[in-house]
Each structure stands twice: as C-alpha cells, then as structure tokens.
N, C-alpha and C. Protein backbone atom coordinates (compact mmCIF):
# COMPACT_ATOMS: atom_id res chain seq x y z
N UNK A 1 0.84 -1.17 0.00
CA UNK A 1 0.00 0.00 0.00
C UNK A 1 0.89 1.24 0.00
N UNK A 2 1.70 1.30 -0.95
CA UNK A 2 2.45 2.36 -1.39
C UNK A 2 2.01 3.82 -1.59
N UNK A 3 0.64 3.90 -1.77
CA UNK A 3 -0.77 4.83 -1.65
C UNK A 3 -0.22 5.70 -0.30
N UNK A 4 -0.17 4.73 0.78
CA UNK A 4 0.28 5.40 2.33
C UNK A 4 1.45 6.29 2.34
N UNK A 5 2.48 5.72 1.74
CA UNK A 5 3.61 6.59 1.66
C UNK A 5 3.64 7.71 1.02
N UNK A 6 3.20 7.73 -0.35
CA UNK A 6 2.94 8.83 -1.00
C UNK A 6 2.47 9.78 -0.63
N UNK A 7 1.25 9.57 0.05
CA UNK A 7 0.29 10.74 1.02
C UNK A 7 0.54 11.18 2.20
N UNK A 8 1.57 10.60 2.80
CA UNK A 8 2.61 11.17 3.62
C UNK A 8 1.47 10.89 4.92
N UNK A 9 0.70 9.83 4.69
CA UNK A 9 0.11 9.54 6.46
C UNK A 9 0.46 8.03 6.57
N UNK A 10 1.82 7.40 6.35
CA UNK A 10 2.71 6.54 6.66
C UNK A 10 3.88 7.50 6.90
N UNK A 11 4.25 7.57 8.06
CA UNK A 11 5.31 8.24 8.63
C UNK A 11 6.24 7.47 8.71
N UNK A 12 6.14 5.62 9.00
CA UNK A 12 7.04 4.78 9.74
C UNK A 12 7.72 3.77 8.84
N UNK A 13 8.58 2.89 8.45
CA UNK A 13 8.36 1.82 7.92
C UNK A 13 8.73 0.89 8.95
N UNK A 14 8.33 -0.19 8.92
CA UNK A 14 8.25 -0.98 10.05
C UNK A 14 9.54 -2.21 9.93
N UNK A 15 10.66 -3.22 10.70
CA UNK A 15 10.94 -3.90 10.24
C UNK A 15 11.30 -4.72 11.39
N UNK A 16 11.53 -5.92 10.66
CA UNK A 16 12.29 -6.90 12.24
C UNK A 16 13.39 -7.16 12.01
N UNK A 17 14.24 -6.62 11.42
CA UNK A 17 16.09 -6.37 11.31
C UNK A 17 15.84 -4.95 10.97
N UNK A 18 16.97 -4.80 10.60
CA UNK A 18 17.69 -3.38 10.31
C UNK A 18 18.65 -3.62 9.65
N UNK A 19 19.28 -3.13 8.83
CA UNK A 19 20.18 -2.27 7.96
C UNK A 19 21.71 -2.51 8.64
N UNK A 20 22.74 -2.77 8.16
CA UNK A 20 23.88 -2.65 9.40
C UNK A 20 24.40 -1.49 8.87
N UNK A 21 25.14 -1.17 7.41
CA UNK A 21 25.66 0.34 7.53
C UNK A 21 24.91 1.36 7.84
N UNK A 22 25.39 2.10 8.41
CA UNK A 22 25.25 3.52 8.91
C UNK A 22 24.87 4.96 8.24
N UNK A 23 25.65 4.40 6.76
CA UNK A 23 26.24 6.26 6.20
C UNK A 23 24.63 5.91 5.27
N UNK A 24 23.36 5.63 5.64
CA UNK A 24 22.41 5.26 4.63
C UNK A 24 21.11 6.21 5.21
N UNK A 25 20.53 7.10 4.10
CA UNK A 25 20.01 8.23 4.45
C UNK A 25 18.65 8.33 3.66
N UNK A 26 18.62 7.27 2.35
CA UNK A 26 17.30 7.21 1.71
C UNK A 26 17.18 6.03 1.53
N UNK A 27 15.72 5.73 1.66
CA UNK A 27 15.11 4.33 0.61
C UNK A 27 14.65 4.36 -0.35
N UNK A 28 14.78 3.52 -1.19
CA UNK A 28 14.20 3.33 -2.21
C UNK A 28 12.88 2.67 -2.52
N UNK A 29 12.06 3.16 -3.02
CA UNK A 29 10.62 2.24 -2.71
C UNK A 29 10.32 1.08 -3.82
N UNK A 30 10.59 -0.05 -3.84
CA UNK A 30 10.35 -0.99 -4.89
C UNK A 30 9.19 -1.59 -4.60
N UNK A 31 8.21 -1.51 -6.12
CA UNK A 31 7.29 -2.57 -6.05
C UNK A 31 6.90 -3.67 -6.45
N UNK A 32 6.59 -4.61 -5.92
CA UNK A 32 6.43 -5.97 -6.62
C UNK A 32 5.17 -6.19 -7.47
N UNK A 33 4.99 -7.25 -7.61
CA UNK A 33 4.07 -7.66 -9.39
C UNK A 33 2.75 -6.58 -8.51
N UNK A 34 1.71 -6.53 -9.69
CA UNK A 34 2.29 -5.84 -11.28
C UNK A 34 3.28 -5.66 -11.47
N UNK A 35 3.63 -4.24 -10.72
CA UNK A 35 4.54 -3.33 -10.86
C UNK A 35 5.84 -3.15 -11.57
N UNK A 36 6.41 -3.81 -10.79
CA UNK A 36 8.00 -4.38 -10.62
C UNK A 36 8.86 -3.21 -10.99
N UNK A 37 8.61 -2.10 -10.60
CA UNK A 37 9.70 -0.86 -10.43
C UNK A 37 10.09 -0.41 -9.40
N UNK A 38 10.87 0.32 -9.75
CA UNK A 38 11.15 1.61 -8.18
C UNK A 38 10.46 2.49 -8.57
N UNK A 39 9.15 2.80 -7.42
CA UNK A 39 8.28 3.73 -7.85
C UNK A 39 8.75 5.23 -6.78
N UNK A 40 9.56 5.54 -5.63
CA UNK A 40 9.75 6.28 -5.29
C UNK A 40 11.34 6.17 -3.67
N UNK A 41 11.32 7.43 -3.77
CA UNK A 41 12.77 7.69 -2.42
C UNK A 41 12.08 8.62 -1.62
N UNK A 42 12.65 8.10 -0.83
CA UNK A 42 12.49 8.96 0.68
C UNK A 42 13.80 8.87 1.41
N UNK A 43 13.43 10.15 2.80
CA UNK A 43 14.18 10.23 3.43
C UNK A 43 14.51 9.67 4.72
N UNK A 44 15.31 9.34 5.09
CA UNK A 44 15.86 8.26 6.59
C UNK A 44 15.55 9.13 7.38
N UNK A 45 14.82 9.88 8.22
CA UNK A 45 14.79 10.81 9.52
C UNK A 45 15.52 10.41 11.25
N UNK A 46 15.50 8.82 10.47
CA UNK A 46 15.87 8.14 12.14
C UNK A 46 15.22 7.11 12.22
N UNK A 47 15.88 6.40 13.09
CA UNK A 47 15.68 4.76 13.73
C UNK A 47 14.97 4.75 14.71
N UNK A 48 13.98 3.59 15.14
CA UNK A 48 13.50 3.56 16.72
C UNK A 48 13.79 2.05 16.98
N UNK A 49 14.01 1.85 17.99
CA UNK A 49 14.03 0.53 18.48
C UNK A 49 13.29 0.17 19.52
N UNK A 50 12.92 -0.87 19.64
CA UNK A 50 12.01 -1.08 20.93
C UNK A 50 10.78 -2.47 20.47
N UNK A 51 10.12 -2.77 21.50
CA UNK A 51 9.76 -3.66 21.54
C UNK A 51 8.65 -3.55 20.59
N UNK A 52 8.02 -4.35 19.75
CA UNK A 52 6.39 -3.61 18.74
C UNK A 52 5.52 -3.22 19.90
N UNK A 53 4.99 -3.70 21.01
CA UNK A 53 4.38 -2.96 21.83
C UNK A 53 4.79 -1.46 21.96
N UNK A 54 6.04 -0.79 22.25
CA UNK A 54 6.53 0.23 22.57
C UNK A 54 6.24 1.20 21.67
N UNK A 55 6.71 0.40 19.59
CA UNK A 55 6.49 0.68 18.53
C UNK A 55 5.44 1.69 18.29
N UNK A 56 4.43 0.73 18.72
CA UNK A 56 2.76 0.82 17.93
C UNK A 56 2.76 1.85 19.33
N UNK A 57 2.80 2.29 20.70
CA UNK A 57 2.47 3.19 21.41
C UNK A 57 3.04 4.42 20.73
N UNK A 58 4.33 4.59 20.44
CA UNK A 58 5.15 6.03 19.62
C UNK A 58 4.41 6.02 18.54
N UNK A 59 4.43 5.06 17.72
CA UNK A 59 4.33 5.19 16.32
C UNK A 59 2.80 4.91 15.58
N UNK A 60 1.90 4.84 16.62
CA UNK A 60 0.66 3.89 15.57
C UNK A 60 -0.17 5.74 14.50
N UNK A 61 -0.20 6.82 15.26
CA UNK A 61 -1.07 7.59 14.73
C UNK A 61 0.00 7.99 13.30
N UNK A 62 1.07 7.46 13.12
CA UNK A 62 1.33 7.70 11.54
C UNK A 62 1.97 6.54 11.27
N UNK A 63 1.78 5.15 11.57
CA UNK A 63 1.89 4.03 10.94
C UNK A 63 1.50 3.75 9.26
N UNK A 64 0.45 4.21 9.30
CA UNK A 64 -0.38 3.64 8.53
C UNK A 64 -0.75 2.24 7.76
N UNK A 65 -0.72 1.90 8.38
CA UNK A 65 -1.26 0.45 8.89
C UNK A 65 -1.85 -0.15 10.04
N UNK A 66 -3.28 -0.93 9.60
CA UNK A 66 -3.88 -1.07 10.93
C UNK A 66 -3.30 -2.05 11.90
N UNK A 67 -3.45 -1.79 13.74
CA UNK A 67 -3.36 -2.79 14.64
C UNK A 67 -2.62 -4.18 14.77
N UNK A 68 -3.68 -4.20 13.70
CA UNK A 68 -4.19 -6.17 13.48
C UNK A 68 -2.51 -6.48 12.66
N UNK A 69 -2.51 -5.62 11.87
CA UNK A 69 -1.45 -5.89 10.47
C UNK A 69 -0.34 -5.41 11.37
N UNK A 70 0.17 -4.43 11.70
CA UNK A 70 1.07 -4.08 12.61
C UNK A 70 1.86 -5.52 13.61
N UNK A 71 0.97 -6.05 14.43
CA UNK A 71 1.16 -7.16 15.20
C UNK A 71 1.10 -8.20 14.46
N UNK A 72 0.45 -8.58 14.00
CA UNK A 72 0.67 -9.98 12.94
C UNK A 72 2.23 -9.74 12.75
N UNK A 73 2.48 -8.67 11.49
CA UNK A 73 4.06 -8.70 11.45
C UNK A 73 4.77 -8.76 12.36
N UNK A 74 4.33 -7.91 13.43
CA UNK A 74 5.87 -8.34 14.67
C UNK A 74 5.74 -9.65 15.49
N UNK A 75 4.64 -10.41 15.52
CA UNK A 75 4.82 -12.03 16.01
C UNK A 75 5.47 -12.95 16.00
N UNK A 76 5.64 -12.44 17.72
CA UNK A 76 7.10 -13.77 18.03
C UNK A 76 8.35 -12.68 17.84
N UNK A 77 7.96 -11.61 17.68
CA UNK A 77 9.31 -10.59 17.98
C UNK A 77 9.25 -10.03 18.97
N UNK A 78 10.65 -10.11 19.58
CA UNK A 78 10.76 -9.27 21.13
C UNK A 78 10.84 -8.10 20.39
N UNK A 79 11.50 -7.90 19.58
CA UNK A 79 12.47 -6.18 18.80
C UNK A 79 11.58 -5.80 17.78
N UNK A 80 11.92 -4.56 17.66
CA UNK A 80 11.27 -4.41 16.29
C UNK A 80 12.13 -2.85 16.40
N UNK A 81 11.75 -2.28 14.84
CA UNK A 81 12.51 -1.68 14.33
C UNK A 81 11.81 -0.31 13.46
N UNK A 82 11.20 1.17 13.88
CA UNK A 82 10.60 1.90 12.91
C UNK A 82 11.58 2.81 12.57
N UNK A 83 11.60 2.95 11.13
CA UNK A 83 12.45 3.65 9.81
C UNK A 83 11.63 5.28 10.43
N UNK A 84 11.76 6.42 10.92
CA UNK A 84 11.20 7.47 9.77
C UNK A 84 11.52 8.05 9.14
N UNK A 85 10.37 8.33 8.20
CA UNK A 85 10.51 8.81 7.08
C UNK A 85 9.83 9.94 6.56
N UNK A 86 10.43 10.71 5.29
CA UNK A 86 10.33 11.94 5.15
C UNK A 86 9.88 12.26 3.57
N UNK A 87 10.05 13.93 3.48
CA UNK A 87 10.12 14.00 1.90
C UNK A 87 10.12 12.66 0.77
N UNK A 88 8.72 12.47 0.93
CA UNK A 88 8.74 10.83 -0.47
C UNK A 88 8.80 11.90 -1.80
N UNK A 89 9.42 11.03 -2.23
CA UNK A 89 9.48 11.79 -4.13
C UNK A 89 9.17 10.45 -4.67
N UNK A 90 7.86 10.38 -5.11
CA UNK A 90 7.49 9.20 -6.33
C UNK A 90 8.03 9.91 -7.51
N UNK A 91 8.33 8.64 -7.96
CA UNK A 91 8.75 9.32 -9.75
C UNK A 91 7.55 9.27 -10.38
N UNK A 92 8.10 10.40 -11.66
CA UNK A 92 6.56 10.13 -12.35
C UNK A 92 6.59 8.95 -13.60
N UNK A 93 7.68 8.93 -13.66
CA UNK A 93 7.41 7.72 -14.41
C UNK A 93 8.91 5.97 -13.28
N UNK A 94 7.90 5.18 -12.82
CA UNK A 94 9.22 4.53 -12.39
C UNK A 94 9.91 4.01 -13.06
N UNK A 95 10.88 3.13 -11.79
CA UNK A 95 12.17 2.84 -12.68
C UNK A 95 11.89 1.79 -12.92
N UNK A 96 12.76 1.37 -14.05
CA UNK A 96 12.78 -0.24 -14.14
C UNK A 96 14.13 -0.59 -14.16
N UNK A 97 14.17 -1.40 -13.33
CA UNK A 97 16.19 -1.74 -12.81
C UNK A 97 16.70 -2.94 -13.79
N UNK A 98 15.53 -3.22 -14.19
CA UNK A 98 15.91 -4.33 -15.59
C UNK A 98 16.37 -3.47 -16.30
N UNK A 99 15.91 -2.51 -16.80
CA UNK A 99 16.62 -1.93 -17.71
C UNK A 99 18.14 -1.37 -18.38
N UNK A 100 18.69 -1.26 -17.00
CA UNK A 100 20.11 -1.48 -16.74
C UNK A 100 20.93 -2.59 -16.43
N UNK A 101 20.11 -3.50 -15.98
CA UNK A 101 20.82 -4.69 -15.86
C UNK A 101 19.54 -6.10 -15.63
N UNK A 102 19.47 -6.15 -16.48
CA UNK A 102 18.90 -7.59 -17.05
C UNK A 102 19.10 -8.91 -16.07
N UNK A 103 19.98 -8.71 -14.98
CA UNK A 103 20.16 -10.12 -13.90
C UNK A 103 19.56 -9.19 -12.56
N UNK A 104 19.01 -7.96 -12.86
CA UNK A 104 18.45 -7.72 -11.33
C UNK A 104 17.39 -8.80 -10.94
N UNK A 105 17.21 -8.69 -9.04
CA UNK A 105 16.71 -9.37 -8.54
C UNK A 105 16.12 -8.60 -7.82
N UNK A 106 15.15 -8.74 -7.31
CA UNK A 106 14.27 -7.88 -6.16
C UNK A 106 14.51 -8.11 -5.11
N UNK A 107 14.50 -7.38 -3.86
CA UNK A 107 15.42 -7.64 -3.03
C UNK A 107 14.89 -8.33 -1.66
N UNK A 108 14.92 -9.27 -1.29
CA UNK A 108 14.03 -10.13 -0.40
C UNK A 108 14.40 -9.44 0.95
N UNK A 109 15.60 -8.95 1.19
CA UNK A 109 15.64 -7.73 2.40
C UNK A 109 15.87 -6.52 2.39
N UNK A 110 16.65 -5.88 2.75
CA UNK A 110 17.56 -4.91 2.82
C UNK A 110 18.21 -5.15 1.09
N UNK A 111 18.83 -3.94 0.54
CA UNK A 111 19.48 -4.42 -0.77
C UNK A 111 19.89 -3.04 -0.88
N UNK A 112 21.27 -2.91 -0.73
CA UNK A 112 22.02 -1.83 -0.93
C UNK A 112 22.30 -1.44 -2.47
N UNK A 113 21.79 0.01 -2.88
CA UNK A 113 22.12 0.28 -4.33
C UNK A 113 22.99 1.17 -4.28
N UNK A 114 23.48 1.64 -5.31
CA UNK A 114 24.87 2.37 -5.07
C UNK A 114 24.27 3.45 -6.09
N UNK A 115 23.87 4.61 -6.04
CA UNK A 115 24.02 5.61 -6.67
C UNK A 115 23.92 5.76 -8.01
N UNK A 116 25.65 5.58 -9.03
CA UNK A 116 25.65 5.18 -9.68
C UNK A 116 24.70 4.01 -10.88
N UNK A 117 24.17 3.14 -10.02
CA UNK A 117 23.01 2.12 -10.49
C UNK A 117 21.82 2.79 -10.99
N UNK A 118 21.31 3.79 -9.76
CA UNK A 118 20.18 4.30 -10.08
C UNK A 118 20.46 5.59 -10.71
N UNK A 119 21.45 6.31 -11.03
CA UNK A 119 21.42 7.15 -11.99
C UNK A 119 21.84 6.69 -13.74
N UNK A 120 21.65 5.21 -13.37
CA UNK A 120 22.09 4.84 -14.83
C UNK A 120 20.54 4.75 -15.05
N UNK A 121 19.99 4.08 -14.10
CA UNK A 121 18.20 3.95 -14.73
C UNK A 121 17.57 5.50 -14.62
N UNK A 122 18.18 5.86 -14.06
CA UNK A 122 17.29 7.43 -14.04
C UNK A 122 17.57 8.56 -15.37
N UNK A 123 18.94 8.15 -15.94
CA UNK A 123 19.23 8.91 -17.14
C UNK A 123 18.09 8.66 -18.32
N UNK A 124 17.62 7.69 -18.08
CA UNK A 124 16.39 7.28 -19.53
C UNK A 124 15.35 8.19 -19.61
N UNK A 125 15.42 8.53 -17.96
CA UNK A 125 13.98 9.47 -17.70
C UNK A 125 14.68 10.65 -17.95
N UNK A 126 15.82 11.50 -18.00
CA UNK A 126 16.31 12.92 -18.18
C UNK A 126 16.10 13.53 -16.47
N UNK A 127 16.45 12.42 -15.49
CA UNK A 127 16.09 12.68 -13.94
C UNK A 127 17.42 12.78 -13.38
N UNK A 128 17.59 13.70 -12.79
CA UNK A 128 18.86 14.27 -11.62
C UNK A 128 18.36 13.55 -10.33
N UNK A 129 19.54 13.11 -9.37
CA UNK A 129 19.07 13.33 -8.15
C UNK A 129 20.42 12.77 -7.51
N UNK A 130 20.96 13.25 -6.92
CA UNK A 130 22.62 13.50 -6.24
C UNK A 130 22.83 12.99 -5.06
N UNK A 131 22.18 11.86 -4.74
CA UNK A 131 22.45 11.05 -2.96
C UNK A 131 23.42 10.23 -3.49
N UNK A 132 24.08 9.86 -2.37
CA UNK A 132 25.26 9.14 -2.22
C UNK A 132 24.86 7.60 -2.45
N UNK A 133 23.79 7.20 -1.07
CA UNK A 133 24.13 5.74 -0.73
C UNK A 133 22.92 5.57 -0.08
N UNK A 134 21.89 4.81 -1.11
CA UNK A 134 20.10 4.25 -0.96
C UNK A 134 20.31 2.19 -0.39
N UNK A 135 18.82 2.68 0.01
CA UNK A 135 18.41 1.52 0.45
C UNK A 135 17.23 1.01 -0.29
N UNK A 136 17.12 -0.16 -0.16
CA UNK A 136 16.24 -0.69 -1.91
C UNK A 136 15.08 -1.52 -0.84
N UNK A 137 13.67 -1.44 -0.70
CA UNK A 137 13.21 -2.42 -0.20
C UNK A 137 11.74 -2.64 -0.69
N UNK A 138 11.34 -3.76 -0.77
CA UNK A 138 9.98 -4.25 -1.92
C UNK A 138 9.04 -4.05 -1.06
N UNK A 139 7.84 -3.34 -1.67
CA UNK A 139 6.23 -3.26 -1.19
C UNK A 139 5.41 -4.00 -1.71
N UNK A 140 4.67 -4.45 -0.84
CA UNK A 140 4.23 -5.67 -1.24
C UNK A 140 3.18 -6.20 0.14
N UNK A 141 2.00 -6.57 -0.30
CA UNK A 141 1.40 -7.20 1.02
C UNK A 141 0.44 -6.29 1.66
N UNK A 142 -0.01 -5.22 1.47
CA UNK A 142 -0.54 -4.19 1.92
C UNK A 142 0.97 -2.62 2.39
N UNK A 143 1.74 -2.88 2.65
CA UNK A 143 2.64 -1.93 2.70
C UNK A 143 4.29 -2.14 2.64
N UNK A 144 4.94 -1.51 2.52
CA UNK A 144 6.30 -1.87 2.26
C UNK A 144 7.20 -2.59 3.64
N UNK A 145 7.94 -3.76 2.94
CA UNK A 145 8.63 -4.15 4.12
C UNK A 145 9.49 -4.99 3.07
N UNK A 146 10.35 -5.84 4.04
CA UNK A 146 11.00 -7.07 3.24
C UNK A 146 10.50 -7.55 3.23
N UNK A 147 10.75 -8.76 2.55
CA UNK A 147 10.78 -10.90 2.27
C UNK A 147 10.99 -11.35 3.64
C-alpha cells in the first residue's frame, strides 16, 4: 500500500532487522508484481528501536497500517525496528532496474544500491538526483517491508 507513503500519512516503515551500515540516508521504494519498479525515495529521519508494543504506542497515529497488520508482522518478535521517514518523491514515471541490468533481482531484504546504479536507470527518464548511498526495499502485502 504504497498509496500510504505517497500521502505522507505513513510516517514509519516498520521492520524486524535493520540495515547494518550507517552512512544510509534514503530508501528506495520498490514494487512488486504488477509493478515491478522503483516507484519512489524517501528520506531516513531516524531509527526507533524497541519492543512492537513500545512501537505501535510512539508510532501507531502515523503508521499507517492497521493494529491487526502491525502485530501480525511483529509475532514472536521481542524487537522491532521503525524507519522514519520523510520527503517521499514518487517518480513520475518509475524505474525499471531491468533496464540497466537484465540479472536484477528484487530484493528479499535490505538491498544496498549504489548511486551510480540508479542514476544509470534514471538517465532514460532525463532525472537528476545526487544522494550518495540508498536503500532498496519491496512493497508488497498491503505496505512496504521485506521478504
């Protein structure tokens, strides 16, 4: 439900790992079938950690995602993990990462892209955009998360 992000009343992304480098400041929003592009980036604002109980108390009025769906995903997790997030820029037209490379894979977790990658798919569109070092992760299921 990529819909949420766009409209900026998904504040959080939710996860049960995390990311290990550090110097990582945007995500990348990938979507799965239909789709199968990168339909938009956002910004890293900060990490929370804490238990999904703790989560859903900070975080539920800009989750966007209900209760039920919230807890289902964190079941059987002590930890959990909310992304926030900022300035979304959907593209207007997405990417397609096939297009540059024909052995991409979608990324069942975390999937570090390097810059370079996505300004090779972004040159087709005549699109600028000057970040260093993105994070790639598939939506899918009612809202974005991993595999």
């Amino acid at each position: 439900m990529y819909e949420e992000i766009i409209s900026g009343r998904k504040k959080y992304e939710f996860r049960k790992s995390i990311f290990k480098r550090e110097d990582i400041n945007k995500m990348y929003i990938y979507s799965s079938s239909p789709v199968k592009k990168i339909i938009a980036i956002v910004d890293i604002d900060g990490i929370l950690s804490d238990s999904p109980q703790e989560l859903w108390e900070q975080c539920h009025e800009d989750a966007g995602i209900s209760e039920r769906e919230f807890f289902s995903y964190f079941k059987n997790s002590d930890t959990g993990y909310a992304i926030k997030i900022s300035n979304v820029q959907e593209f207007s037209t997405p990417i397609d990462p096939y297009f540059v490379d024909e052995d991409f894979r979608p990324p069942q977790s975390f999937y570090y892209l390097s810059m370079s990658y996505l300004q090779n798919c972004l040159n087709y569109q005549n699109t600028d955009i000057n970040y260093e070092h993105g994070m790639l992760a598939e939506q899918y299921s009612g809202y974005t998360c991993p595999k």
